[in-house]
Protein backbone atom coordinates (compact mmCIF):
# COMPACT_ATOMS: atom_id res chain seq x y z
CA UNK A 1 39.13 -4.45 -47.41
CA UNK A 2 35.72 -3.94 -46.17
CA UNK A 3 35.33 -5.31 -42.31
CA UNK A 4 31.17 -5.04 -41.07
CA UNK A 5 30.53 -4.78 -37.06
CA UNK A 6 27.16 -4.53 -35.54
CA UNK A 7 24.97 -7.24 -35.98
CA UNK A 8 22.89 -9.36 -33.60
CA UNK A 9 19.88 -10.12 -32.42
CA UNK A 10 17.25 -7.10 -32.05
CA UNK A 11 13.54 -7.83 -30.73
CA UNK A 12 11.57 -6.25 -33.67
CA UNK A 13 10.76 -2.51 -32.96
CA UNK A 14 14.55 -2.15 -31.94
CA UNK A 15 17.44 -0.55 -33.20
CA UNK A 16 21.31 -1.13 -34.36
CA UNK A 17 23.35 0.39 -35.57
CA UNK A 18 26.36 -1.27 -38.44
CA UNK A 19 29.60 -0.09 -39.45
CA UNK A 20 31.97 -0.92 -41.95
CA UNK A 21 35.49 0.10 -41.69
CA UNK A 22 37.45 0.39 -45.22
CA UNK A 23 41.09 0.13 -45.22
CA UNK A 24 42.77 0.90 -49.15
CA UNK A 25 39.31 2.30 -50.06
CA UNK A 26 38.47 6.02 -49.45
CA UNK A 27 34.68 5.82 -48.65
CA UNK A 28 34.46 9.41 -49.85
CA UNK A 29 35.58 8.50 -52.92
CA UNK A 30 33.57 6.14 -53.53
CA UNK A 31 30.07 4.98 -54.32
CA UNK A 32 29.32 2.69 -50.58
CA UNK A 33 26.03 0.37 -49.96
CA UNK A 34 24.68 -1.78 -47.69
CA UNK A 35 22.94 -5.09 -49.30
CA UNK A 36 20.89 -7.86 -47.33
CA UNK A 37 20.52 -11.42 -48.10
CA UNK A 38 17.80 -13.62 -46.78
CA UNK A 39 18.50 -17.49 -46.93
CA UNK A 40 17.57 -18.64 -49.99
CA UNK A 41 16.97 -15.26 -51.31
CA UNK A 42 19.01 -13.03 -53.81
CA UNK A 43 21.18 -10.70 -52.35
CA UNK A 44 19.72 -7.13 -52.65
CA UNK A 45 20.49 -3.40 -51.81
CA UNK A 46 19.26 -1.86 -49.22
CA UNK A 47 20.68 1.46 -49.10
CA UNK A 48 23.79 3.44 -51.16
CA UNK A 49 26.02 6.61 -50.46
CA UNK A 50 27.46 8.42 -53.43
CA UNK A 51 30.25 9.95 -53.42
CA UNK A 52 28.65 13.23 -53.69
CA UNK A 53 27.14 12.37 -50.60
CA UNK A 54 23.39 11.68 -51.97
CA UNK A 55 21.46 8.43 -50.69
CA UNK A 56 19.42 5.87 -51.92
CA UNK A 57 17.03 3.62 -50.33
CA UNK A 58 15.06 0.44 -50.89
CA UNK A 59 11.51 1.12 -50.49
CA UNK A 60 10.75 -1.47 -47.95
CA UNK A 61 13.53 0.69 -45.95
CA UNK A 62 12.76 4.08 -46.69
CA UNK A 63 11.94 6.10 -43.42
CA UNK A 64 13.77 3.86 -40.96
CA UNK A 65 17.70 3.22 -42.35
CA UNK A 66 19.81 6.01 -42.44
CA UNK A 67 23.09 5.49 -44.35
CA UNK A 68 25.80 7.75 -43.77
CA UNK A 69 29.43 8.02 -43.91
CA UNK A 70 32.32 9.68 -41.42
CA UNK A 71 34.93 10.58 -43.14
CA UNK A 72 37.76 10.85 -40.78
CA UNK A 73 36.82 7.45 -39.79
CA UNK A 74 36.61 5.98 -43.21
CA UNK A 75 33.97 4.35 -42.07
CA UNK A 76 30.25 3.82 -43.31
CA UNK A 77 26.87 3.17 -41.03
CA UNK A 78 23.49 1.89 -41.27
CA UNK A 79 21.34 2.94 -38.45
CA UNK A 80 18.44 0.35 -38.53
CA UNK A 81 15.44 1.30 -36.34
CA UNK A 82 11.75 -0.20 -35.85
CA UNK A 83 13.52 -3.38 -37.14
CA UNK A 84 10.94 -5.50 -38.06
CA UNK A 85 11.19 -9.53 -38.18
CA UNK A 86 11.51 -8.83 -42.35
CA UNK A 87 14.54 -7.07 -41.85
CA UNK A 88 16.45 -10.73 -40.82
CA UNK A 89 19.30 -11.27 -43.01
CA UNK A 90 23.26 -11.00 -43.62
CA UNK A 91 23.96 -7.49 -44.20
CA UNK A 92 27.53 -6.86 -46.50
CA UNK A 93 29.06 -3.74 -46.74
CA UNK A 94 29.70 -3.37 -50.37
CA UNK A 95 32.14 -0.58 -52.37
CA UNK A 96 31.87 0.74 -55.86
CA UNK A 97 35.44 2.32 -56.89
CA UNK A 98 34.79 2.38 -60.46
CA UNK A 99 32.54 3.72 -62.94
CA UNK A 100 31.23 0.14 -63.65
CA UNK A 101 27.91 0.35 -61.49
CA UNK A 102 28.61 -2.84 -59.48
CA UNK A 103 30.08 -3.19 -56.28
CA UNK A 104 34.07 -4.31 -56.51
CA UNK A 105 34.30 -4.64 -53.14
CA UNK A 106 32.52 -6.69 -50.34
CA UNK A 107 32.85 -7.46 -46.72
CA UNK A 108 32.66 -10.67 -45.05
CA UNK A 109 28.59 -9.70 -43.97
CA UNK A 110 26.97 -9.84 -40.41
CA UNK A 111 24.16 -11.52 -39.04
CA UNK A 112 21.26 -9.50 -37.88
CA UNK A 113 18.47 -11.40 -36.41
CA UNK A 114 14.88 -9.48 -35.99
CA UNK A 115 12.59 -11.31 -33.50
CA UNK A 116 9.01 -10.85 -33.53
């Protein structure tokens, strides 16, 4: 299970900061992302953890998310800053536990809202 905190509404040039706590997944072990879906948009991935610990970034992100994982925790983070208005969306914490390179797990999503 895959639980997402830390949405809301962020005037653009802010910050925030989302977790997503994994219980009967070990983040380590797996491959973790963060994807964002705009209404009426495809869902699409912003930014991905290895389990070897190296990242991955969409371009429109690169420079301003920072994905990272805390072990002890089990828990994964995307620190969002200059949000800009673009940046609106659902955000869903997503896990890859297999070698099939699609997530197998998903969160429930959370809301962040980027005001210009």
């Amino acid at each position: 299970q895959l639980v997402e905190s830390g949405g809301g509404l962020v005037q653009a040039g802010g910050s925030l900061r989302l977790s997503c706590a994994a219980s009967g997944i070990i983040v380590r072990d797996s491959g973790m992302a963060w994807y964002r879906q705009e209404p009426g948009k495809q869902r699409e991935l912003v930014a991905y953890i290895s389990s070897g610990g190296s990242t991955n970034y969409a371009d429109s992100v690169k420079g301003r998310f920072t994905i990272s994982r805390d072990n002890t925790k089990n828990t994964v983070y995307l620190q969002m800053n200059s949000l800009k208005p673009e940046d609106t969306g659902v955000y869903y914490c997503a896990a890859r536990t297999t070698v099939v390179p699609t997530p197998d797990y998903w969160g429930q999503g959370t809301q962040v809202t980027v005001s210009s």
